[in-house]
N, C-alpha and C. Protein backbone atom coordinates (compact mmCIF):
# COMPACT_ATOMS: atom_id res chain seq x y z
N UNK A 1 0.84 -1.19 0.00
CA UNK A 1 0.00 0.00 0.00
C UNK A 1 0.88 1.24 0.00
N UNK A 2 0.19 2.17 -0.83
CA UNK A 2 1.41 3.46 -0.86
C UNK A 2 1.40 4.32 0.08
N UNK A 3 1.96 4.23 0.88
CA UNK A 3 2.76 5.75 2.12
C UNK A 3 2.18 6.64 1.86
N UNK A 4 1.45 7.03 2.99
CA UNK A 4 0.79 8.36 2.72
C UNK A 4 2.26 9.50 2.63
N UNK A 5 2.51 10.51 1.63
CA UNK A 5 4.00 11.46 1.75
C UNK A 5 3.70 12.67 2.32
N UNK A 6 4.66 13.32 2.72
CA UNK A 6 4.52 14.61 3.63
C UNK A 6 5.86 15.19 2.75
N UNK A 7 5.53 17.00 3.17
CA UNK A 7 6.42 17.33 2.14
C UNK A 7 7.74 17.54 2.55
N UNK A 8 7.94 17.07 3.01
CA UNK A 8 9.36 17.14 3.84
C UNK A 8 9.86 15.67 3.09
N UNK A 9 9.14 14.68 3.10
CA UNK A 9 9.14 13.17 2.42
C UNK A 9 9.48 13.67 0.57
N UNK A 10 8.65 14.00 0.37
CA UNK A 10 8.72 14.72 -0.93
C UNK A 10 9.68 15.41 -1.73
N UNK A 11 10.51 16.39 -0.35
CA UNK A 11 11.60 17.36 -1.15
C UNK A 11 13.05 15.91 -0.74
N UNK A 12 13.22 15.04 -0.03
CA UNK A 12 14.16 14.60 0.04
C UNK A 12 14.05 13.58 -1.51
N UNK A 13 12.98 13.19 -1.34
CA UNK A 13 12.66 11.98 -3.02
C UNK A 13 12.98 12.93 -4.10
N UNK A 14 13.41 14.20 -4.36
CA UNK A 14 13.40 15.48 -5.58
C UNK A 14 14.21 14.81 -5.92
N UNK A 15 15.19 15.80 -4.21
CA UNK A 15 17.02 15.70 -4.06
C UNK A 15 17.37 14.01 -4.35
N UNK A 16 16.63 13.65 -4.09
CA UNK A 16 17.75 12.25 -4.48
C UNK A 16 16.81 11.56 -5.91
N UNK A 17 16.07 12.16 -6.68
CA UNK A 17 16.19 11.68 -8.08
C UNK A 17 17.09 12.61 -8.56
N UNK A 18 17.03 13.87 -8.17
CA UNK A 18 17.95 14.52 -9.13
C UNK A 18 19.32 14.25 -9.21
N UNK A 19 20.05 13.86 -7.81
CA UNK A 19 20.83 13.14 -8.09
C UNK A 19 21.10 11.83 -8.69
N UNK A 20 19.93 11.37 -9.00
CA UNK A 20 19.91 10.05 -9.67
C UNK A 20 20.14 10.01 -11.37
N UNK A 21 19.90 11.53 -11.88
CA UNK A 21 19.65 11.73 -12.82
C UNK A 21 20.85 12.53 -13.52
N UNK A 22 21.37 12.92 -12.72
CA UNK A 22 23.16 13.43 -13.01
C UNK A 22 23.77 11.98 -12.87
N UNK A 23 23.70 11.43 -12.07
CA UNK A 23 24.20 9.84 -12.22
C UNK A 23 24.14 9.08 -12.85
N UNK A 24 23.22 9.37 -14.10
CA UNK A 24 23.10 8.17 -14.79
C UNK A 24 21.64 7.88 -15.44
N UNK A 25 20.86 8.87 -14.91
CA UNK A 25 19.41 9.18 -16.21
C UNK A 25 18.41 8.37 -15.33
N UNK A 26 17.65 8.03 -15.88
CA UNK A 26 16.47 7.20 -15.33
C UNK A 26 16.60 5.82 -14.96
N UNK A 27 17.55 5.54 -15.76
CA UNK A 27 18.19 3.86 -15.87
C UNK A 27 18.78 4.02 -14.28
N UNK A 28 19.20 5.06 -14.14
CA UNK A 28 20.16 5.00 -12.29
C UNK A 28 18.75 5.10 -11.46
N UNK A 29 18.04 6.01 -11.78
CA UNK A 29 16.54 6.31 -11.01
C UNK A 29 16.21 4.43 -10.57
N UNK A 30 15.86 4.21 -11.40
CA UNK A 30 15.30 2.92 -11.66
C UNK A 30 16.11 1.87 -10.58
N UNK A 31 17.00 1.91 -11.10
CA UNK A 31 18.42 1.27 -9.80
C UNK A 31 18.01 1.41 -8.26
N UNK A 32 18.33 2.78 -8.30
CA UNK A 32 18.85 3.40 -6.89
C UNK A 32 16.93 2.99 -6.07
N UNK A 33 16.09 3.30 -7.09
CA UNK A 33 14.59 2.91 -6.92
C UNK A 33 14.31 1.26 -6.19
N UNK A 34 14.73 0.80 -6.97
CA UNK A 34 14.77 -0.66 -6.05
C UNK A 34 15.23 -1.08 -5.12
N UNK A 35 16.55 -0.32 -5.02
CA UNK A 35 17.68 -0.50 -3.91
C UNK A 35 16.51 0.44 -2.35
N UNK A 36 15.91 1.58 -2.80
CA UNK A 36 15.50 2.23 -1.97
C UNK A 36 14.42 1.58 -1.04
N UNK A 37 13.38 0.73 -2.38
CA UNK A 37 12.10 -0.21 -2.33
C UNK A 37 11.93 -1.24 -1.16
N UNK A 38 13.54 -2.04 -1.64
CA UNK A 38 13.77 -2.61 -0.43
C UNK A 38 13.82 -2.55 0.66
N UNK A 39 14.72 -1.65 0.67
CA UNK A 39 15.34 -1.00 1.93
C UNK A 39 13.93 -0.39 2.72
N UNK A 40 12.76 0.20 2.61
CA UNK A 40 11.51 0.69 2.61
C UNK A 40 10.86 -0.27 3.14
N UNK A 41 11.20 -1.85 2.58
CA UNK A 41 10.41 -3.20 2.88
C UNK A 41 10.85 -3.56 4.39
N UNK A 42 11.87 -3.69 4.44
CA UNK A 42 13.16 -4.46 5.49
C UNK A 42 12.27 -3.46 6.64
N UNK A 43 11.78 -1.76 6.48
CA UNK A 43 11.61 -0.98 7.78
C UNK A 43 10.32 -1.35 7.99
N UNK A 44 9.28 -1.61 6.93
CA UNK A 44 7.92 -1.92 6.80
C UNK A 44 7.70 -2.72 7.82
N UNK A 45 8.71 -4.27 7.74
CA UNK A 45 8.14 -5.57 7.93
C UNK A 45 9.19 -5.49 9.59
N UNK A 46 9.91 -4.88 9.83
CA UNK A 46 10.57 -5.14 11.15
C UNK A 46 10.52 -3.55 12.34
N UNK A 47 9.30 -3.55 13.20
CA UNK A 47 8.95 -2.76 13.78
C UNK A 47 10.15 -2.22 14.47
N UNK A 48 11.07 -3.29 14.82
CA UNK A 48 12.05 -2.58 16.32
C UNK A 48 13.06 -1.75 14.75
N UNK A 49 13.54 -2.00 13.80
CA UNK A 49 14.22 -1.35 12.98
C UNK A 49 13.60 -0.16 13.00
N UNK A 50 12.26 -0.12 12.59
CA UNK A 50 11.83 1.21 12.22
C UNK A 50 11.56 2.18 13.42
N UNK A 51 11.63 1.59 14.64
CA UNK A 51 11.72 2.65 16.10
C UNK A 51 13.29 2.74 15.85
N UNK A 52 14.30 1.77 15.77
CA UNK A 52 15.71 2.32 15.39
C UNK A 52 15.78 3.44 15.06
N UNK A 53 15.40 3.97 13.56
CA UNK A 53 15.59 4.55 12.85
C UNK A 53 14.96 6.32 13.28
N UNK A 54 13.85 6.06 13.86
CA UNK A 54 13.42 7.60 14.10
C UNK A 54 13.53 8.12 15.68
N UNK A 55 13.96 7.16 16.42
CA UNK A 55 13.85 6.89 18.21
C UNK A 55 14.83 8.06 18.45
N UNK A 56 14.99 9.14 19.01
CA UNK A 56 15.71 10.05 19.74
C UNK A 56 16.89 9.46 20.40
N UNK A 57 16.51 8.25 21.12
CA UNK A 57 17.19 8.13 22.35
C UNK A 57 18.49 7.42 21.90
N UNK A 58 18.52 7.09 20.28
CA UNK A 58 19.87 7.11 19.95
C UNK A 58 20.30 7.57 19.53
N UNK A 59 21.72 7.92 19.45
CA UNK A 59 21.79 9.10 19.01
C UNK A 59 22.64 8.92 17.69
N UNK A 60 22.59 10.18 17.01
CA UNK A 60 22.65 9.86 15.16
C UNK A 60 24.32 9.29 15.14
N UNK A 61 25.07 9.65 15.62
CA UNK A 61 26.46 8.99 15.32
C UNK A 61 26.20 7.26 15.47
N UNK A 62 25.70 7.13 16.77
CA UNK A 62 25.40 5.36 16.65
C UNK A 62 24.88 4.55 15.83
N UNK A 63 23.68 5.26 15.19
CA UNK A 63 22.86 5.31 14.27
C UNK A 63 23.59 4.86 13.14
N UNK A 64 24.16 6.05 12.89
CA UNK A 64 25.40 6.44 11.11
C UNK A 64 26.16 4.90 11.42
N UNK A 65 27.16 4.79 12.68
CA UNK A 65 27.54 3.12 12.38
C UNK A 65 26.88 2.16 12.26
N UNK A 66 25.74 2.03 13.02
CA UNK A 66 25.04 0.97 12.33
C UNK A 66 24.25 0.54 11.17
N UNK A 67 24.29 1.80 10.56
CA UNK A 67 23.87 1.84 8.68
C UNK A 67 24.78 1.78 8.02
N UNK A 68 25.99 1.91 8.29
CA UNK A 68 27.00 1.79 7.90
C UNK A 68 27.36 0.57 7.37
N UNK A 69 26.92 -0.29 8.88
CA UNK A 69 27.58 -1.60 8.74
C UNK A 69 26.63 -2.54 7.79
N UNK A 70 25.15 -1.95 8.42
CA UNK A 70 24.06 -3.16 7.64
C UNK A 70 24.53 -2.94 5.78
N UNK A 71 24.44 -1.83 5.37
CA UNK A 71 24.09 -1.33 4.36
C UNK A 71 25.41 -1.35 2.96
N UNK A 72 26.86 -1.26 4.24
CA UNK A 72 27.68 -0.82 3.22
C UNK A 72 28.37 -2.66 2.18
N UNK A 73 28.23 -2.62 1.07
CA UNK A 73 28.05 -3.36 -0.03
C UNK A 73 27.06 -4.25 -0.19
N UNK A 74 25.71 -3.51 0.22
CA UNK A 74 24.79 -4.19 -0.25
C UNK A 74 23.29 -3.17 -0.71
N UNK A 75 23.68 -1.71 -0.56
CA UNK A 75 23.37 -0.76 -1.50
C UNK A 75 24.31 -0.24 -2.56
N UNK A 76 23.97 1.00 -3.94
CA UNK A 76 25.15 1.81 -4.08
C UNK A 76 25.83 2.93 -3.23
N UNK A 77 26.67 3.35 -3.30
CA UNK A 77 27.60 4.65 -2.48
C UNK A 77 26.36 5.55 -2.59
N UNK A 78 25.84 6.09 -3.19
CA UNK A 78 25.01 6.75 -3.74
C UNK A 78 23.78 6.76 -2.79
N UNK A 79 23.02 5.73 -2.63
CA UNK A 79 21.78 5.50 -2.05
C UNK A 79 22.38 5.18 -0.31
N UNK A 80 23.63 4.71 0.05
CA UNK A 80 23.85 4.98 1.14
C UNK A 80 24.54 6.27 1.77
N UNK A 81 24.94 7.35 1.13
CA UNK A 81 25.38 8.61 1.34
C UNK A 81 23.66 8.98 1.93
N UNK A 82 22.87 8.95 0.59
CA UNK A 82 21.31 9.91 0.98
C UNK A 82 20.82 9.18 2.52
N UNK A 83 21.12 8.07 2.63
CA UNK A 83 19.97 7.24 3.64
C UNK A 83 21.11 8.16 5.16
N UNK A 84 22.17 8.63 4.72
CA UNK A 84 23.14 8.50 6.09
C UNK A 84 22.53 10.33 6.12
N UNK A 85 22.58 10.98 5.16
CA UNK A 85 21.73 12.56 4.95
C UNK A 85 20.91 12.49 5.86
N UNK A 86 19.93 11.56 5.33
CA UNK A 86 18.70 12.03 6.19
C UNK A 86 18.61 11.38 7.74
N UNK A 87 19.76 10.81 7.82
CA UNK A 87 19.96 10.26 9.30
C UNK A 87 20.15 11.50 10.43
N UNK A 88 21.38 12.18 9.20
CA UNK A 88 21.81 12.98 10.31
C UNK A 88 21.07 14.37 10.62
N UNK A 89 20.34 14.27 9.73
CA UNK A 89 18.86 15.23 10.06
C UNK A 89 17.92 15.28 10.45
N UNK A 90 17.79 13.44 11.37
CA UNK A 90 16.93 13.20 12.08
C UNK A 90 15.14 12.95 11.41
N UNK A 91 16.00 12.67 10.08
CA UNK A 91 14.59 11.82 9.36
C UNK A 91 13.92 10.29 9.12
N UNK A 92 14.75 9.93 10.32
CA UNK A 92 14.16 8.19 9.50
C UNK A 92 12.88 8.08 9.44
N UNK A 93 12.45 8.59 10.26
CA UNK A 93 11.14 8.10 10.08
C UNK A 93 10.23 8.36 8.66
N UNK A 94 11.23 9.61 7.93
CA UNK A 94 10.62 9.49 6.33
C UNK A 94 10.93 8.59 5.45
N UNK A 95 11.65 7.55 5.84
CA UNK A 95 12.46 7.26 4.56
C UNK A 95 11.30 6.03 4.20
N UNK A 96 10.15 5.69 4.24
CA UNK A 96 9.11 4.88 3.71
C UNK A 96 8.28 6.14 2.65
N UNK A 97 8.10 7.12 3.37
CA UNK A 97 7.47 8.11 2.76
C UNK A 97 8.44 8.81 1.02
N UNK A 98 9.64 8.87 1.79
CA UNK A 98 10.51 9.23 0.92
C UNK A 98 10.60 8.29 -0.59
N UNK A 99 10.52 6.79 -0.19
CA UNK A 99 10.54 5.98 -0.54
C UNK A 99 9.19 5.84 -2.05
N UNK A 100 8.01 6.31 -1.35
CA UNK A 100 6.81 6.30 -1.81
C UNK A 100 6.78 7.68 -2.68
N UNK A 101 7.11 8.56 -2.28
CA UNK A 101 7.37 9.49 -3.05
C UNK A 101 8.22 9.44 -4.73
N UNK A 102 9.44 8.83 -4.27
CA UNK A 102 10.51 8.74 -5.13
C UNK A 102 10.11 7.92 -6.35
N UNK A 103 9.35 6.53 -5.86
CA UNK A 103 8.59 6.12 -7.02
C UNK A 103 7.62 6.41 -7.73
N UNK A 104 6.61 7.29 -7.01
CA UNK A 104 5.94 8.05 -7.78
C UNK A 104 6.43 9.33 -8.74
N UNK A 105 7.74 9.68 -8.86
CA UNK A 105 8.54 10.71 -9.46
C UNK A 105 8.55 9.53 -11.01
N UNK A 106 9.04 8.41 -10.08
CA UNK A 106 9.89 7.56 -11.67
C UNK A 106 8.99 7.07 -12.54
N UNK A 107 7.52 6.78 -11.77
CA UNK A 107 6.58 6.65 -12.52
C UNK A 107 6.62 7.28 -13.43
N UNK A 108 6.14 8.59 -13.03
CA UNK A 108 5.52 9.73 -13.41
C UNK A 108 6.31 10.22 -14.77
N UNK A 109 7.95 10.27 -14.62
CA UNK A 109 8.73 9.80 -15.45
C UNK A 109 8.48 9.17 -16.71
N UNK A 110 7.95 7.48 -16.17
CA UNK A 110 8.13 6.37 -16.99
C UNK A 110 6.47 6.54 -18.20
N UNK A 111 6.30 7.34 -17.09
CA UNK A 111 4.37 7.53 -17.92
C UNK A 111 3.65 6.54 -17.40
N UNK A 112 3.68 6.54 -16.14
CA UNK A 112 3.07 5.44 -15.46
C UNK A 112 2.48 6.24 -14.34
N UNK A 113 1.56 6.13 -13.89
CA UNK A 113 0.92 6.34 -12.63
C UNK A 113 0.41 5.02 -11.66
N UNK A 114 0.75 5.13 -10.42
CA UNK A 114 0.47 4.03 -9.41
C UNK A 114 -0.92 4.24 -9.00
N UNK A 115 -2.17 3.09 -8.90
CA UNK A 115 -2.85 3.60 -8.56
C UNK A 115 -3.47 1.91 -7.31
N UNK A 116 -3.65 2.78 -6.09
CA UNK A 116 -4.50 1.37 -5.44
C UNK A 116 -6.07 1.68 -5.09
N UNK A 117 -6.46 0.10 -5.46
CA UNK A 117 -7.81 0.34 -5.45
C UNK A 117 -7.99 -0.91 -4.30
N UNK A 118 -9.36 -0.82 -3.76
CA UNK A 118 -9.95 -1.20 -2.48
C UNK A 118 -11.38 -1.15 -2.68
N UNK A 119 -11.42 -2.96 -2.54
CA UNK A 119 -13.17 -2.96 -2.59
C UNK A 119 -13.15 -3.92 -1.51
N UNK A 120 -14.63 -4.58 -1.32
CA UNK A 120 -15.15 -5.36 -0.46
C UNK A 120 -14.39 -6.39 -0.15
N UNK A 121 -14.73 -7.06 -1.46
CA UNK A 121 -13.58 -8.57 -1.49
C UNK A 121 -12.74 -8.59 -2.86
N UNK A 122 -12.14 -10.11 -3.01
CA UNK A 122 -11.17 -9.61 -4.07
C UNK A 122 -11.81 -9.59 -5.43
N UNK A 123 -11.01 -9.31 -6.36
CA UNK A 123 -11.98 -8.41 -7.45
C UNK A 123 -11.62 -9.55 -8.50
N UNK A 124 -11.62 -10.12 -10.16
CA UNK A 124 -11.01 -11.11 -10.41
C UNK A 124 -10.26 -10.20 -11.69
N UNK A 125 -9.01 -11.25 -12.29
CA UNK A 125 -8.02 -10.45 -13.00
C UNK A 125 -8.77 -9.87 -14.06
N UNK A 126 -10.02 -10.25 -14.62
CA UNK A 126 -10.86 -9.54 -15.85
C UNK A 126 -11.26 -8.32 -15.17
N UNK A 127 -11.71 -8.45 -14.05
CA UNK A 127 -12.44 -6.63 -13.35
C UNK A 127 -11.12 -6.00 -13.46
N UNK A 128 -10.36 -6.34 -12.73
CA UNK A 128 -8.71 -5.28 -12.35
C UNK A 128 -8.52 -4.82 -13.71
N UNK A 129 -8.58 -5.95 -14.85
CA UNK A 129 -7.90 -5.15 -15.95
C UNK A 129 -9.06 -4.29 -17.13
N UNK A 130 -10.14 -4.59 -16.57
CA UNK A 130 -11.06 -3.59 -17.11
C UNK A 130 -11.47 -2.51 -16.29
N UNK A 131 -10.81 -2.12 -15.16
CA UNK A 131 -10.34 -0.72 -14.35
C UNK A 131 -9.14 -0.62 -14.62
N UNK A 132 -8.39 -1.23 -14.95
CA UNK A 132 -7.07 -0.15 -15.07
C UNK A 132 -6.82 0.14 -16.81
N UNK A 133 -7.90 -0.35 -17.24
CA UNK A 133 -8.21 -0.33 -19.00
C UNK A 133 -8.64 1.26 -18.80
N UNK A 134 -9.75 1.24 -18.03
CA UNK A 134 -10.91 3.06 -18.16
C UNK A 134 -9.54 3.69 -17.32
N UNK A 135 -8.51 3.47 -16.38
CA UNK A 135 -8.01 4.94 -15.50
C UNK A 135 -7.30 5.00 -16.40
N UNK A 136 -6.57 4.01 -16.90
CA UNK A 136 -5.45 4.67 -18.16
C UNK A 136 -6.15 5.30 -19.27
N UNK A 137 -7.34 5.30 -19.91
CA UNK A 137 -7.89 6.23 -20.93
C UNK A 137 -8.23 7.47 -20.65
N UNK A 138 -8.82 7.26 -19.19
CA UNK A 138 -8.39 8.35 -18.52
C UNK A 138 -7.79 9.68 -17.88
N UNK A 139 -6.76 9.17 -17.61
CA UNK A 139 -5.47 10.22 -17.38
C UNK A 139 -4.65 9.98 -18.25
N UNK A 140 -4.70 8.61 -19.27
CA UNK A 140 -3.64 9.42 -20.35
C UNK A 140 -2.63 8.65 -20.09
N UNK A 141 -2.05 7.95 -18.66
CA UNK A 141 -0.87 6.78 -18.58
C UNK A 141 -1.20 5.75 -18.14
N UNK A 142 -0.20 5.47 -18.20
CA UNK A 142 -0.06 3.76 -17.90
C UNK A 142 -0.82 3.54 -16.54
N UNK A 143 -1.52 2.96 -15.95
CA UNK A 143 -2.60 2.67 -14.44
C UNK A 143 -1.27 1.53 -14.02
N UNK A 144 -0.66 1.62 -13.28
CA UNK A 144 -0.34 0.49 -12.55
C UNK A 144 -0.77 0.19 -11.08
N UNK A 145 -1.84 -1.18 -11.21
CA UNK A 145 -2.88 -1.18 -10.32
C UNK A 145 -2.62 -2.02 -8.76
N UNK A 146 -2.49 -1.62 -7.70
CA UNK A 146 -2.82 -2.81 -6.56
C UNK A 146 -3.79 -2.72 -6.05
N UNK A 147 -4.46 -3.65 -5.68
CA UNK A 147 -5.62 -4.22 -5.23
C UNK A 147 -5.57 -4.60 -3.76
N UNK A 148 -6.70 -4.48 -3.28
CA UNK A 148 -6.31 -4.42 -2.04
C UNK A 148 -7.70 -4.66 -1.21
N UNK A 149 -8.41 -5.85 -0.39
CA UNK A 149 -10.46 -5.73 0.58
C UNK A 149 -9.96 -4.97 1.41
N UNK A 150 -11.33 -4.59 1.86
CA UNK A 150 -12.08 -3.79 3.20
C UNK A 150 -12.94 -4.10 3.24
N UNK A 151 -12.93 -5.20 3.84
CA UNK A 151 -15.02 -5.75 4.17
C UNK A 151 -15.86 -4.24 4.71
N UNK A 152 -15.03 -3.28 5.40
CA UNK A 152 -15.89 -2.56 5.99
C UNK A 152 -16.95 -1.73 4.83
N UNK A 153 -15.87 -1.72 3.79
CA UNK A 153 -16.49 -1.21 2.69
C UNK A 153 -17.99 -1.02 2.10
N UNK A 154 -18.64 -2.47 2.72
CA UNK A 154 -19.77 -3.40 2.47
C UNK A 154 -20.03 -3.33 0.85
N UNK A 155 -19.32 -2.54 -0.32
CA UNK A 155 -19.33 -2.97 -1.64
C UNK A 155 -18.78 -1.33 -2.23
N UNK A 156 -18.69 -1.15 -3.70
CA UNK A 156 -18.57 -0.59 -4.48
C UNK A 156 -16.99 -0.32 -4.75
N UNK A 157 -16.12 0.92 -5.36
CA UNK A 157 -15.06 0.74 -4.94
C UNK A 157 -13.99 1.88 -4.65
N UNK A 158 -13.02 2.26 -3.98
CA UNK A 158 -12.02 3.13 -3.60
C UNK A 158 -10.50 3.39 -3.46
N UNK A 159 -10.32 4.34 -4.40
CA UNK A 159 -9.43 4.25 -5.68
C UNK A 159 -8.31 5.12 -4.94
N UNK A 160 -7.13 5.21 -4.37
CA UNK A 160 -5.80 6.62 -4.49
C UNK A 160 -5.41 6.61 -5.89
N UNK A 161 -5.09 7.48 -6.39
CA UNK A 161 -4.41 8.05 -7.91
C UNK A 161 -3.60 8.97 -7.18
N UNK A 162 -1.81 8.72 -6.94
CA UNK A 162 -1.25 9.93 -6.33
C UNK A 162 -1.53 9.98 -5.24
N UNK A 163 -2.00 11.39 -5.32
CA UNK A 163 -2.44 11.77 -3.95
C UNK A 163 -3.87 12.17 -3.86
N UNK A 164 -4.59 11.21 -4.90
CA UNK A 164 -6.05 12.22 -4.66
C UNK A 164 -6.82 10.62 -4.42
N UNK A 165 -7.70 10.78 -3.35
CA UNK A 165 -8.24 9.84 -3.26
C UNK A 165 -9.58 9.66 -3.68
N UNK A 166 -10.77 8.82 -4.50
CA UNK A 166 -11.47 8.99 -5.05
C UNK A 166 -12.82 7.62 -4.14
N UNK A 167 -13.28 8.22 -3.40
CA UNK A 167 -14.04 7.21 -2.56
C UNK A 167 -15.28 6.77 -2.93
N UNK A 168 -15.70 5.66 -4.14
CA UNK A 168 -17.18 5.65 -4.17
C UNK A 168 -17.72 4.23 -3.44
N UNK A 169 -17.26 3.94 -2.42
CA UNK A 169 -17.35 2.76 -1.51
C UNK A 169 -18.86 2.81 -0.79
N UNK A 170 -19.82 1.96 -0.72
CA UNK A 170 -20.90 1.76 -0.22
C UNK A 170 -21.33 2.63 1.20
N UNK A 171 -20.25 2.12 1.82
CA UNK A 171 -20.08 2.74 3.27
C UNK A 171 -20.05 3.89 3.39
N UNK A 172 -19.13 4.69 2.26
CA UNK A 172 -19.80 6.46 2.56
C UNK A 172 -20.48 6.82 1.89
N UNK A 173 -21.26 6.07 0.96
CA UNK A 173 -22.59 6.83 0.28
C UNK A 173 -23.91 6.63 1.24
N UNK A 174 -23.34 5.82 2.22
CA UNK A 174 -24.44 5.18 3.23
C UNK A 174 -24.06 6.54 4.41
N UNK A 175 -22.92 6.90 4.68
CA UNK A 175 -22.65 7.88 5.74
C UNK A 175 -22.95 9.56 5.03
N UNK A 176 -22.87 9.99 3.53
CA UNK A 176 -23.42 10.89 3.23
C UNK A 176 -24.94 11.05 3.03
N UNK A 177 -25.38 9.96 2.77
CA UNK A 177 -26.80 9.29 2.83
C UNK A 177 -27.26 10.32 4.22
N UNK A 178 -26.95 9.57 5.02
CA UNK A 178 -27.47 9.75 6.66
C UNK A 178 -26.87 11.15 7.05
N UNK A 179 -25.88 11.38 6.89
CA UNK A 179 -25.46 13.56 6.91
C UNK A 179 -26.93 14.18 6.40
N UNK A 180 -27.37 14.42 4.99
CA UNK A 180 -27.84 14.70 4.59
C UNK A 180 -29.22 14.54 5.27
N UNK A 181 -29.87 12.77 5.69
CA UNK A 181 -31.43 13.51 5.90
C UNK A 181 -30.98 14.20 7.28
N UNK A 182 -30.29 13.81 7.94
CA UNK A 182 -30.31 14.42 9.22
C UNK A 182 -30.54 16.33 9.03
N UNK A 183 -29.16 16.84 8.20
CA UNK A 183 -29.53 18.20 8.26
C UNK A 183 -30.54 18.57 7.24
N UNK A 184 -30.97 17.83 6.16
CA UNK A 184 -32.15 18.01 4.91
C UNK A 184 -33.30 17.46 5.27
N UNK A 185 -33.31 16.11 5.84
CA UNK A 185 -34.04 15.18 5.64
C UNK A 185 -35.68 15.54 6.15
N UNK A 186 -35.14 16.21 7.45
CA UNK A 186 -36.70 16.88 8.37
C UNK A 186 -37.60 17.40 7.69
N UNK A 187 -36.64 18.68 6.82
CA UNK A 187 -37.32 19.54 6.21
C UNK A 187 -38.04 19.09 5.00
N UNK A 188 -37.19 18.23 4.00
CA UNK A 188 -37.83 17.72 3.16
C UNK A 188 -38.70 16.88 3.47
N UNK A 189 -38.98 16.02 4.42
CA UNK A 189 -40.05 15.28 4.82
C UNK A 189 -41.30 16.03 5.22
N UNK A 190 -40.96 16.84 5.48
CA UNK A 190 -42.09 18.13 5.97
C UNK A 190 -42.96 18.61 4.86
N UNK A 191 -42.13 19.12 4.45
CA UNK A 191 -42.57 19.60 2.83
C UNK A 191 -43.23 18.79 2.39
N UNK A 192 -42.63 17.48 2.07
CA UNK A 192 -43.15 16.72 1.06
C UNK A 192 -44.75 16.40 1.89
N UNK A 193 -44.96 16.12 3.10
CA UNK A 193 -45.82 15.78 3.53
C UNK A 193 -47.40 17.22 3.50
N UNK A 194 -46.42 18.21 3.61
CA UNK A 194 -47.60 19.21 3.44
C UNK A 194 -48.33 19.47 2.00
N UNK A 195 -47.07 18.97 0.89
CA UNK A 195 -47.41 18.78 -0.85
C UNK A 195 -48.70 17.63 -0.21
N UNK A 196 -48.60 16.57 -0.18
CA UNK A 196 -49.40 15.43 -0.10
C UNK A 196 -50.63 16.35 0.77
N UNK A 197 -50.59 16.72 1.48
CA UNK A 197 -51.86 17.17 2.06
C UNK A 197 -52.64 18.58 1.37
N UNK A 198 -52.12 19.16 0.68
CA UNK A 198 -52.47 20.51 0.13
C UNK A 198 -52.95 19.84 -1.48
N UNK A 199 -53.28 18.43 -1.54
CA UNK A 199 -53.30 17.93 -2.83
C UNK A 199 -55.11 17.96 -2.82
């Protein structure tokens, strides 16, 4: 699922495509992108790493050696210089965001847009690819789609593109439903009932 980004997440994913792109064009993007992906996964899936990484109470020099050690020949120089940057600036805790960001740059790049969608239950490979058939005619690129239930949903379906989220899920047409008679509903029931009697 894609990282919600903050812009602080955002300007570090710029700085490090643009350096990706003096390095070596999109083909390095692409590289340094996977190398990052991972690295994004490893913080995802191991909670005490990712308190490592943003926890105060260690402090960034201890920190810098122990990224040092995990990291050095099994990223490039490149992608471990940025990860040790934003160490010492007291960002780990972006570097999923950063992460999410950065691929949405290379997309965006590649003429691809990421998009996840979320319905009830799972959807089958003919639905997925006759939604990501209409978003790509759509906007014009490539839809690259993940899928993803929410029983809470109780049906229909709810889409991120980027950063815009597009909600036509059962559950809030059922919660705008109920907004509405509450502050409409009286009145129009009123009305309608005095039409019926003035007939």
């Amino acid at each position: 699922m894609q990282q919600q980004v903050n812009d602080v997440a955002r300007v570090y994913a710029e700085s490090l495509f643009q350096l990706c792109e003096k390095d070596g064009g999109v083909t390095r993007a692409q590289e340094i992108g996977g190398e990052l992906a991972s690295f994004a996964e490893v913080i995802r899936s191991d909670k005490k790493f990712a308190e490592f990484l943003r926890t105060p109470t260690v402090d960034r020099a201890s920190r810098e050696e122990t990224l040092k050690r995990i990291l050095s020949g099994r990223v490039s120089d490149l992608l471990l210089r940025f990860i040790l940057i934003v160490n010492r600036k007291d960002r780990g805790a972006d570097l999923m965001g950063i992460d999410s960001a950065f691929d949405a740059m290379l997309q965006e790049r590649l003429g691809k847009v990421e998009v996840d969608v979320w319905t009830a239950g799972p959807m089958s490979q003919d639905a997925l690819r006759a939604i990501q058939a209409r978003i790509s005619a759509a906007i014009g690129k490539d839809a690259i789609l993940r899928s993803y239930t929410e029983p809470a949903m109780i049906g229909g379906i709810k889409m991120r593109i980027g950063d815009r989220l597009i909600d036509g899920s059962v559950a809030t047409k059922l919660r705008a439903l109920r907004t509405s008679l509450v502050e409409t509903g009286g009145a129009d029931v009123r009305g309608r009932f005095q039409q019926f009697m003035n007939q």
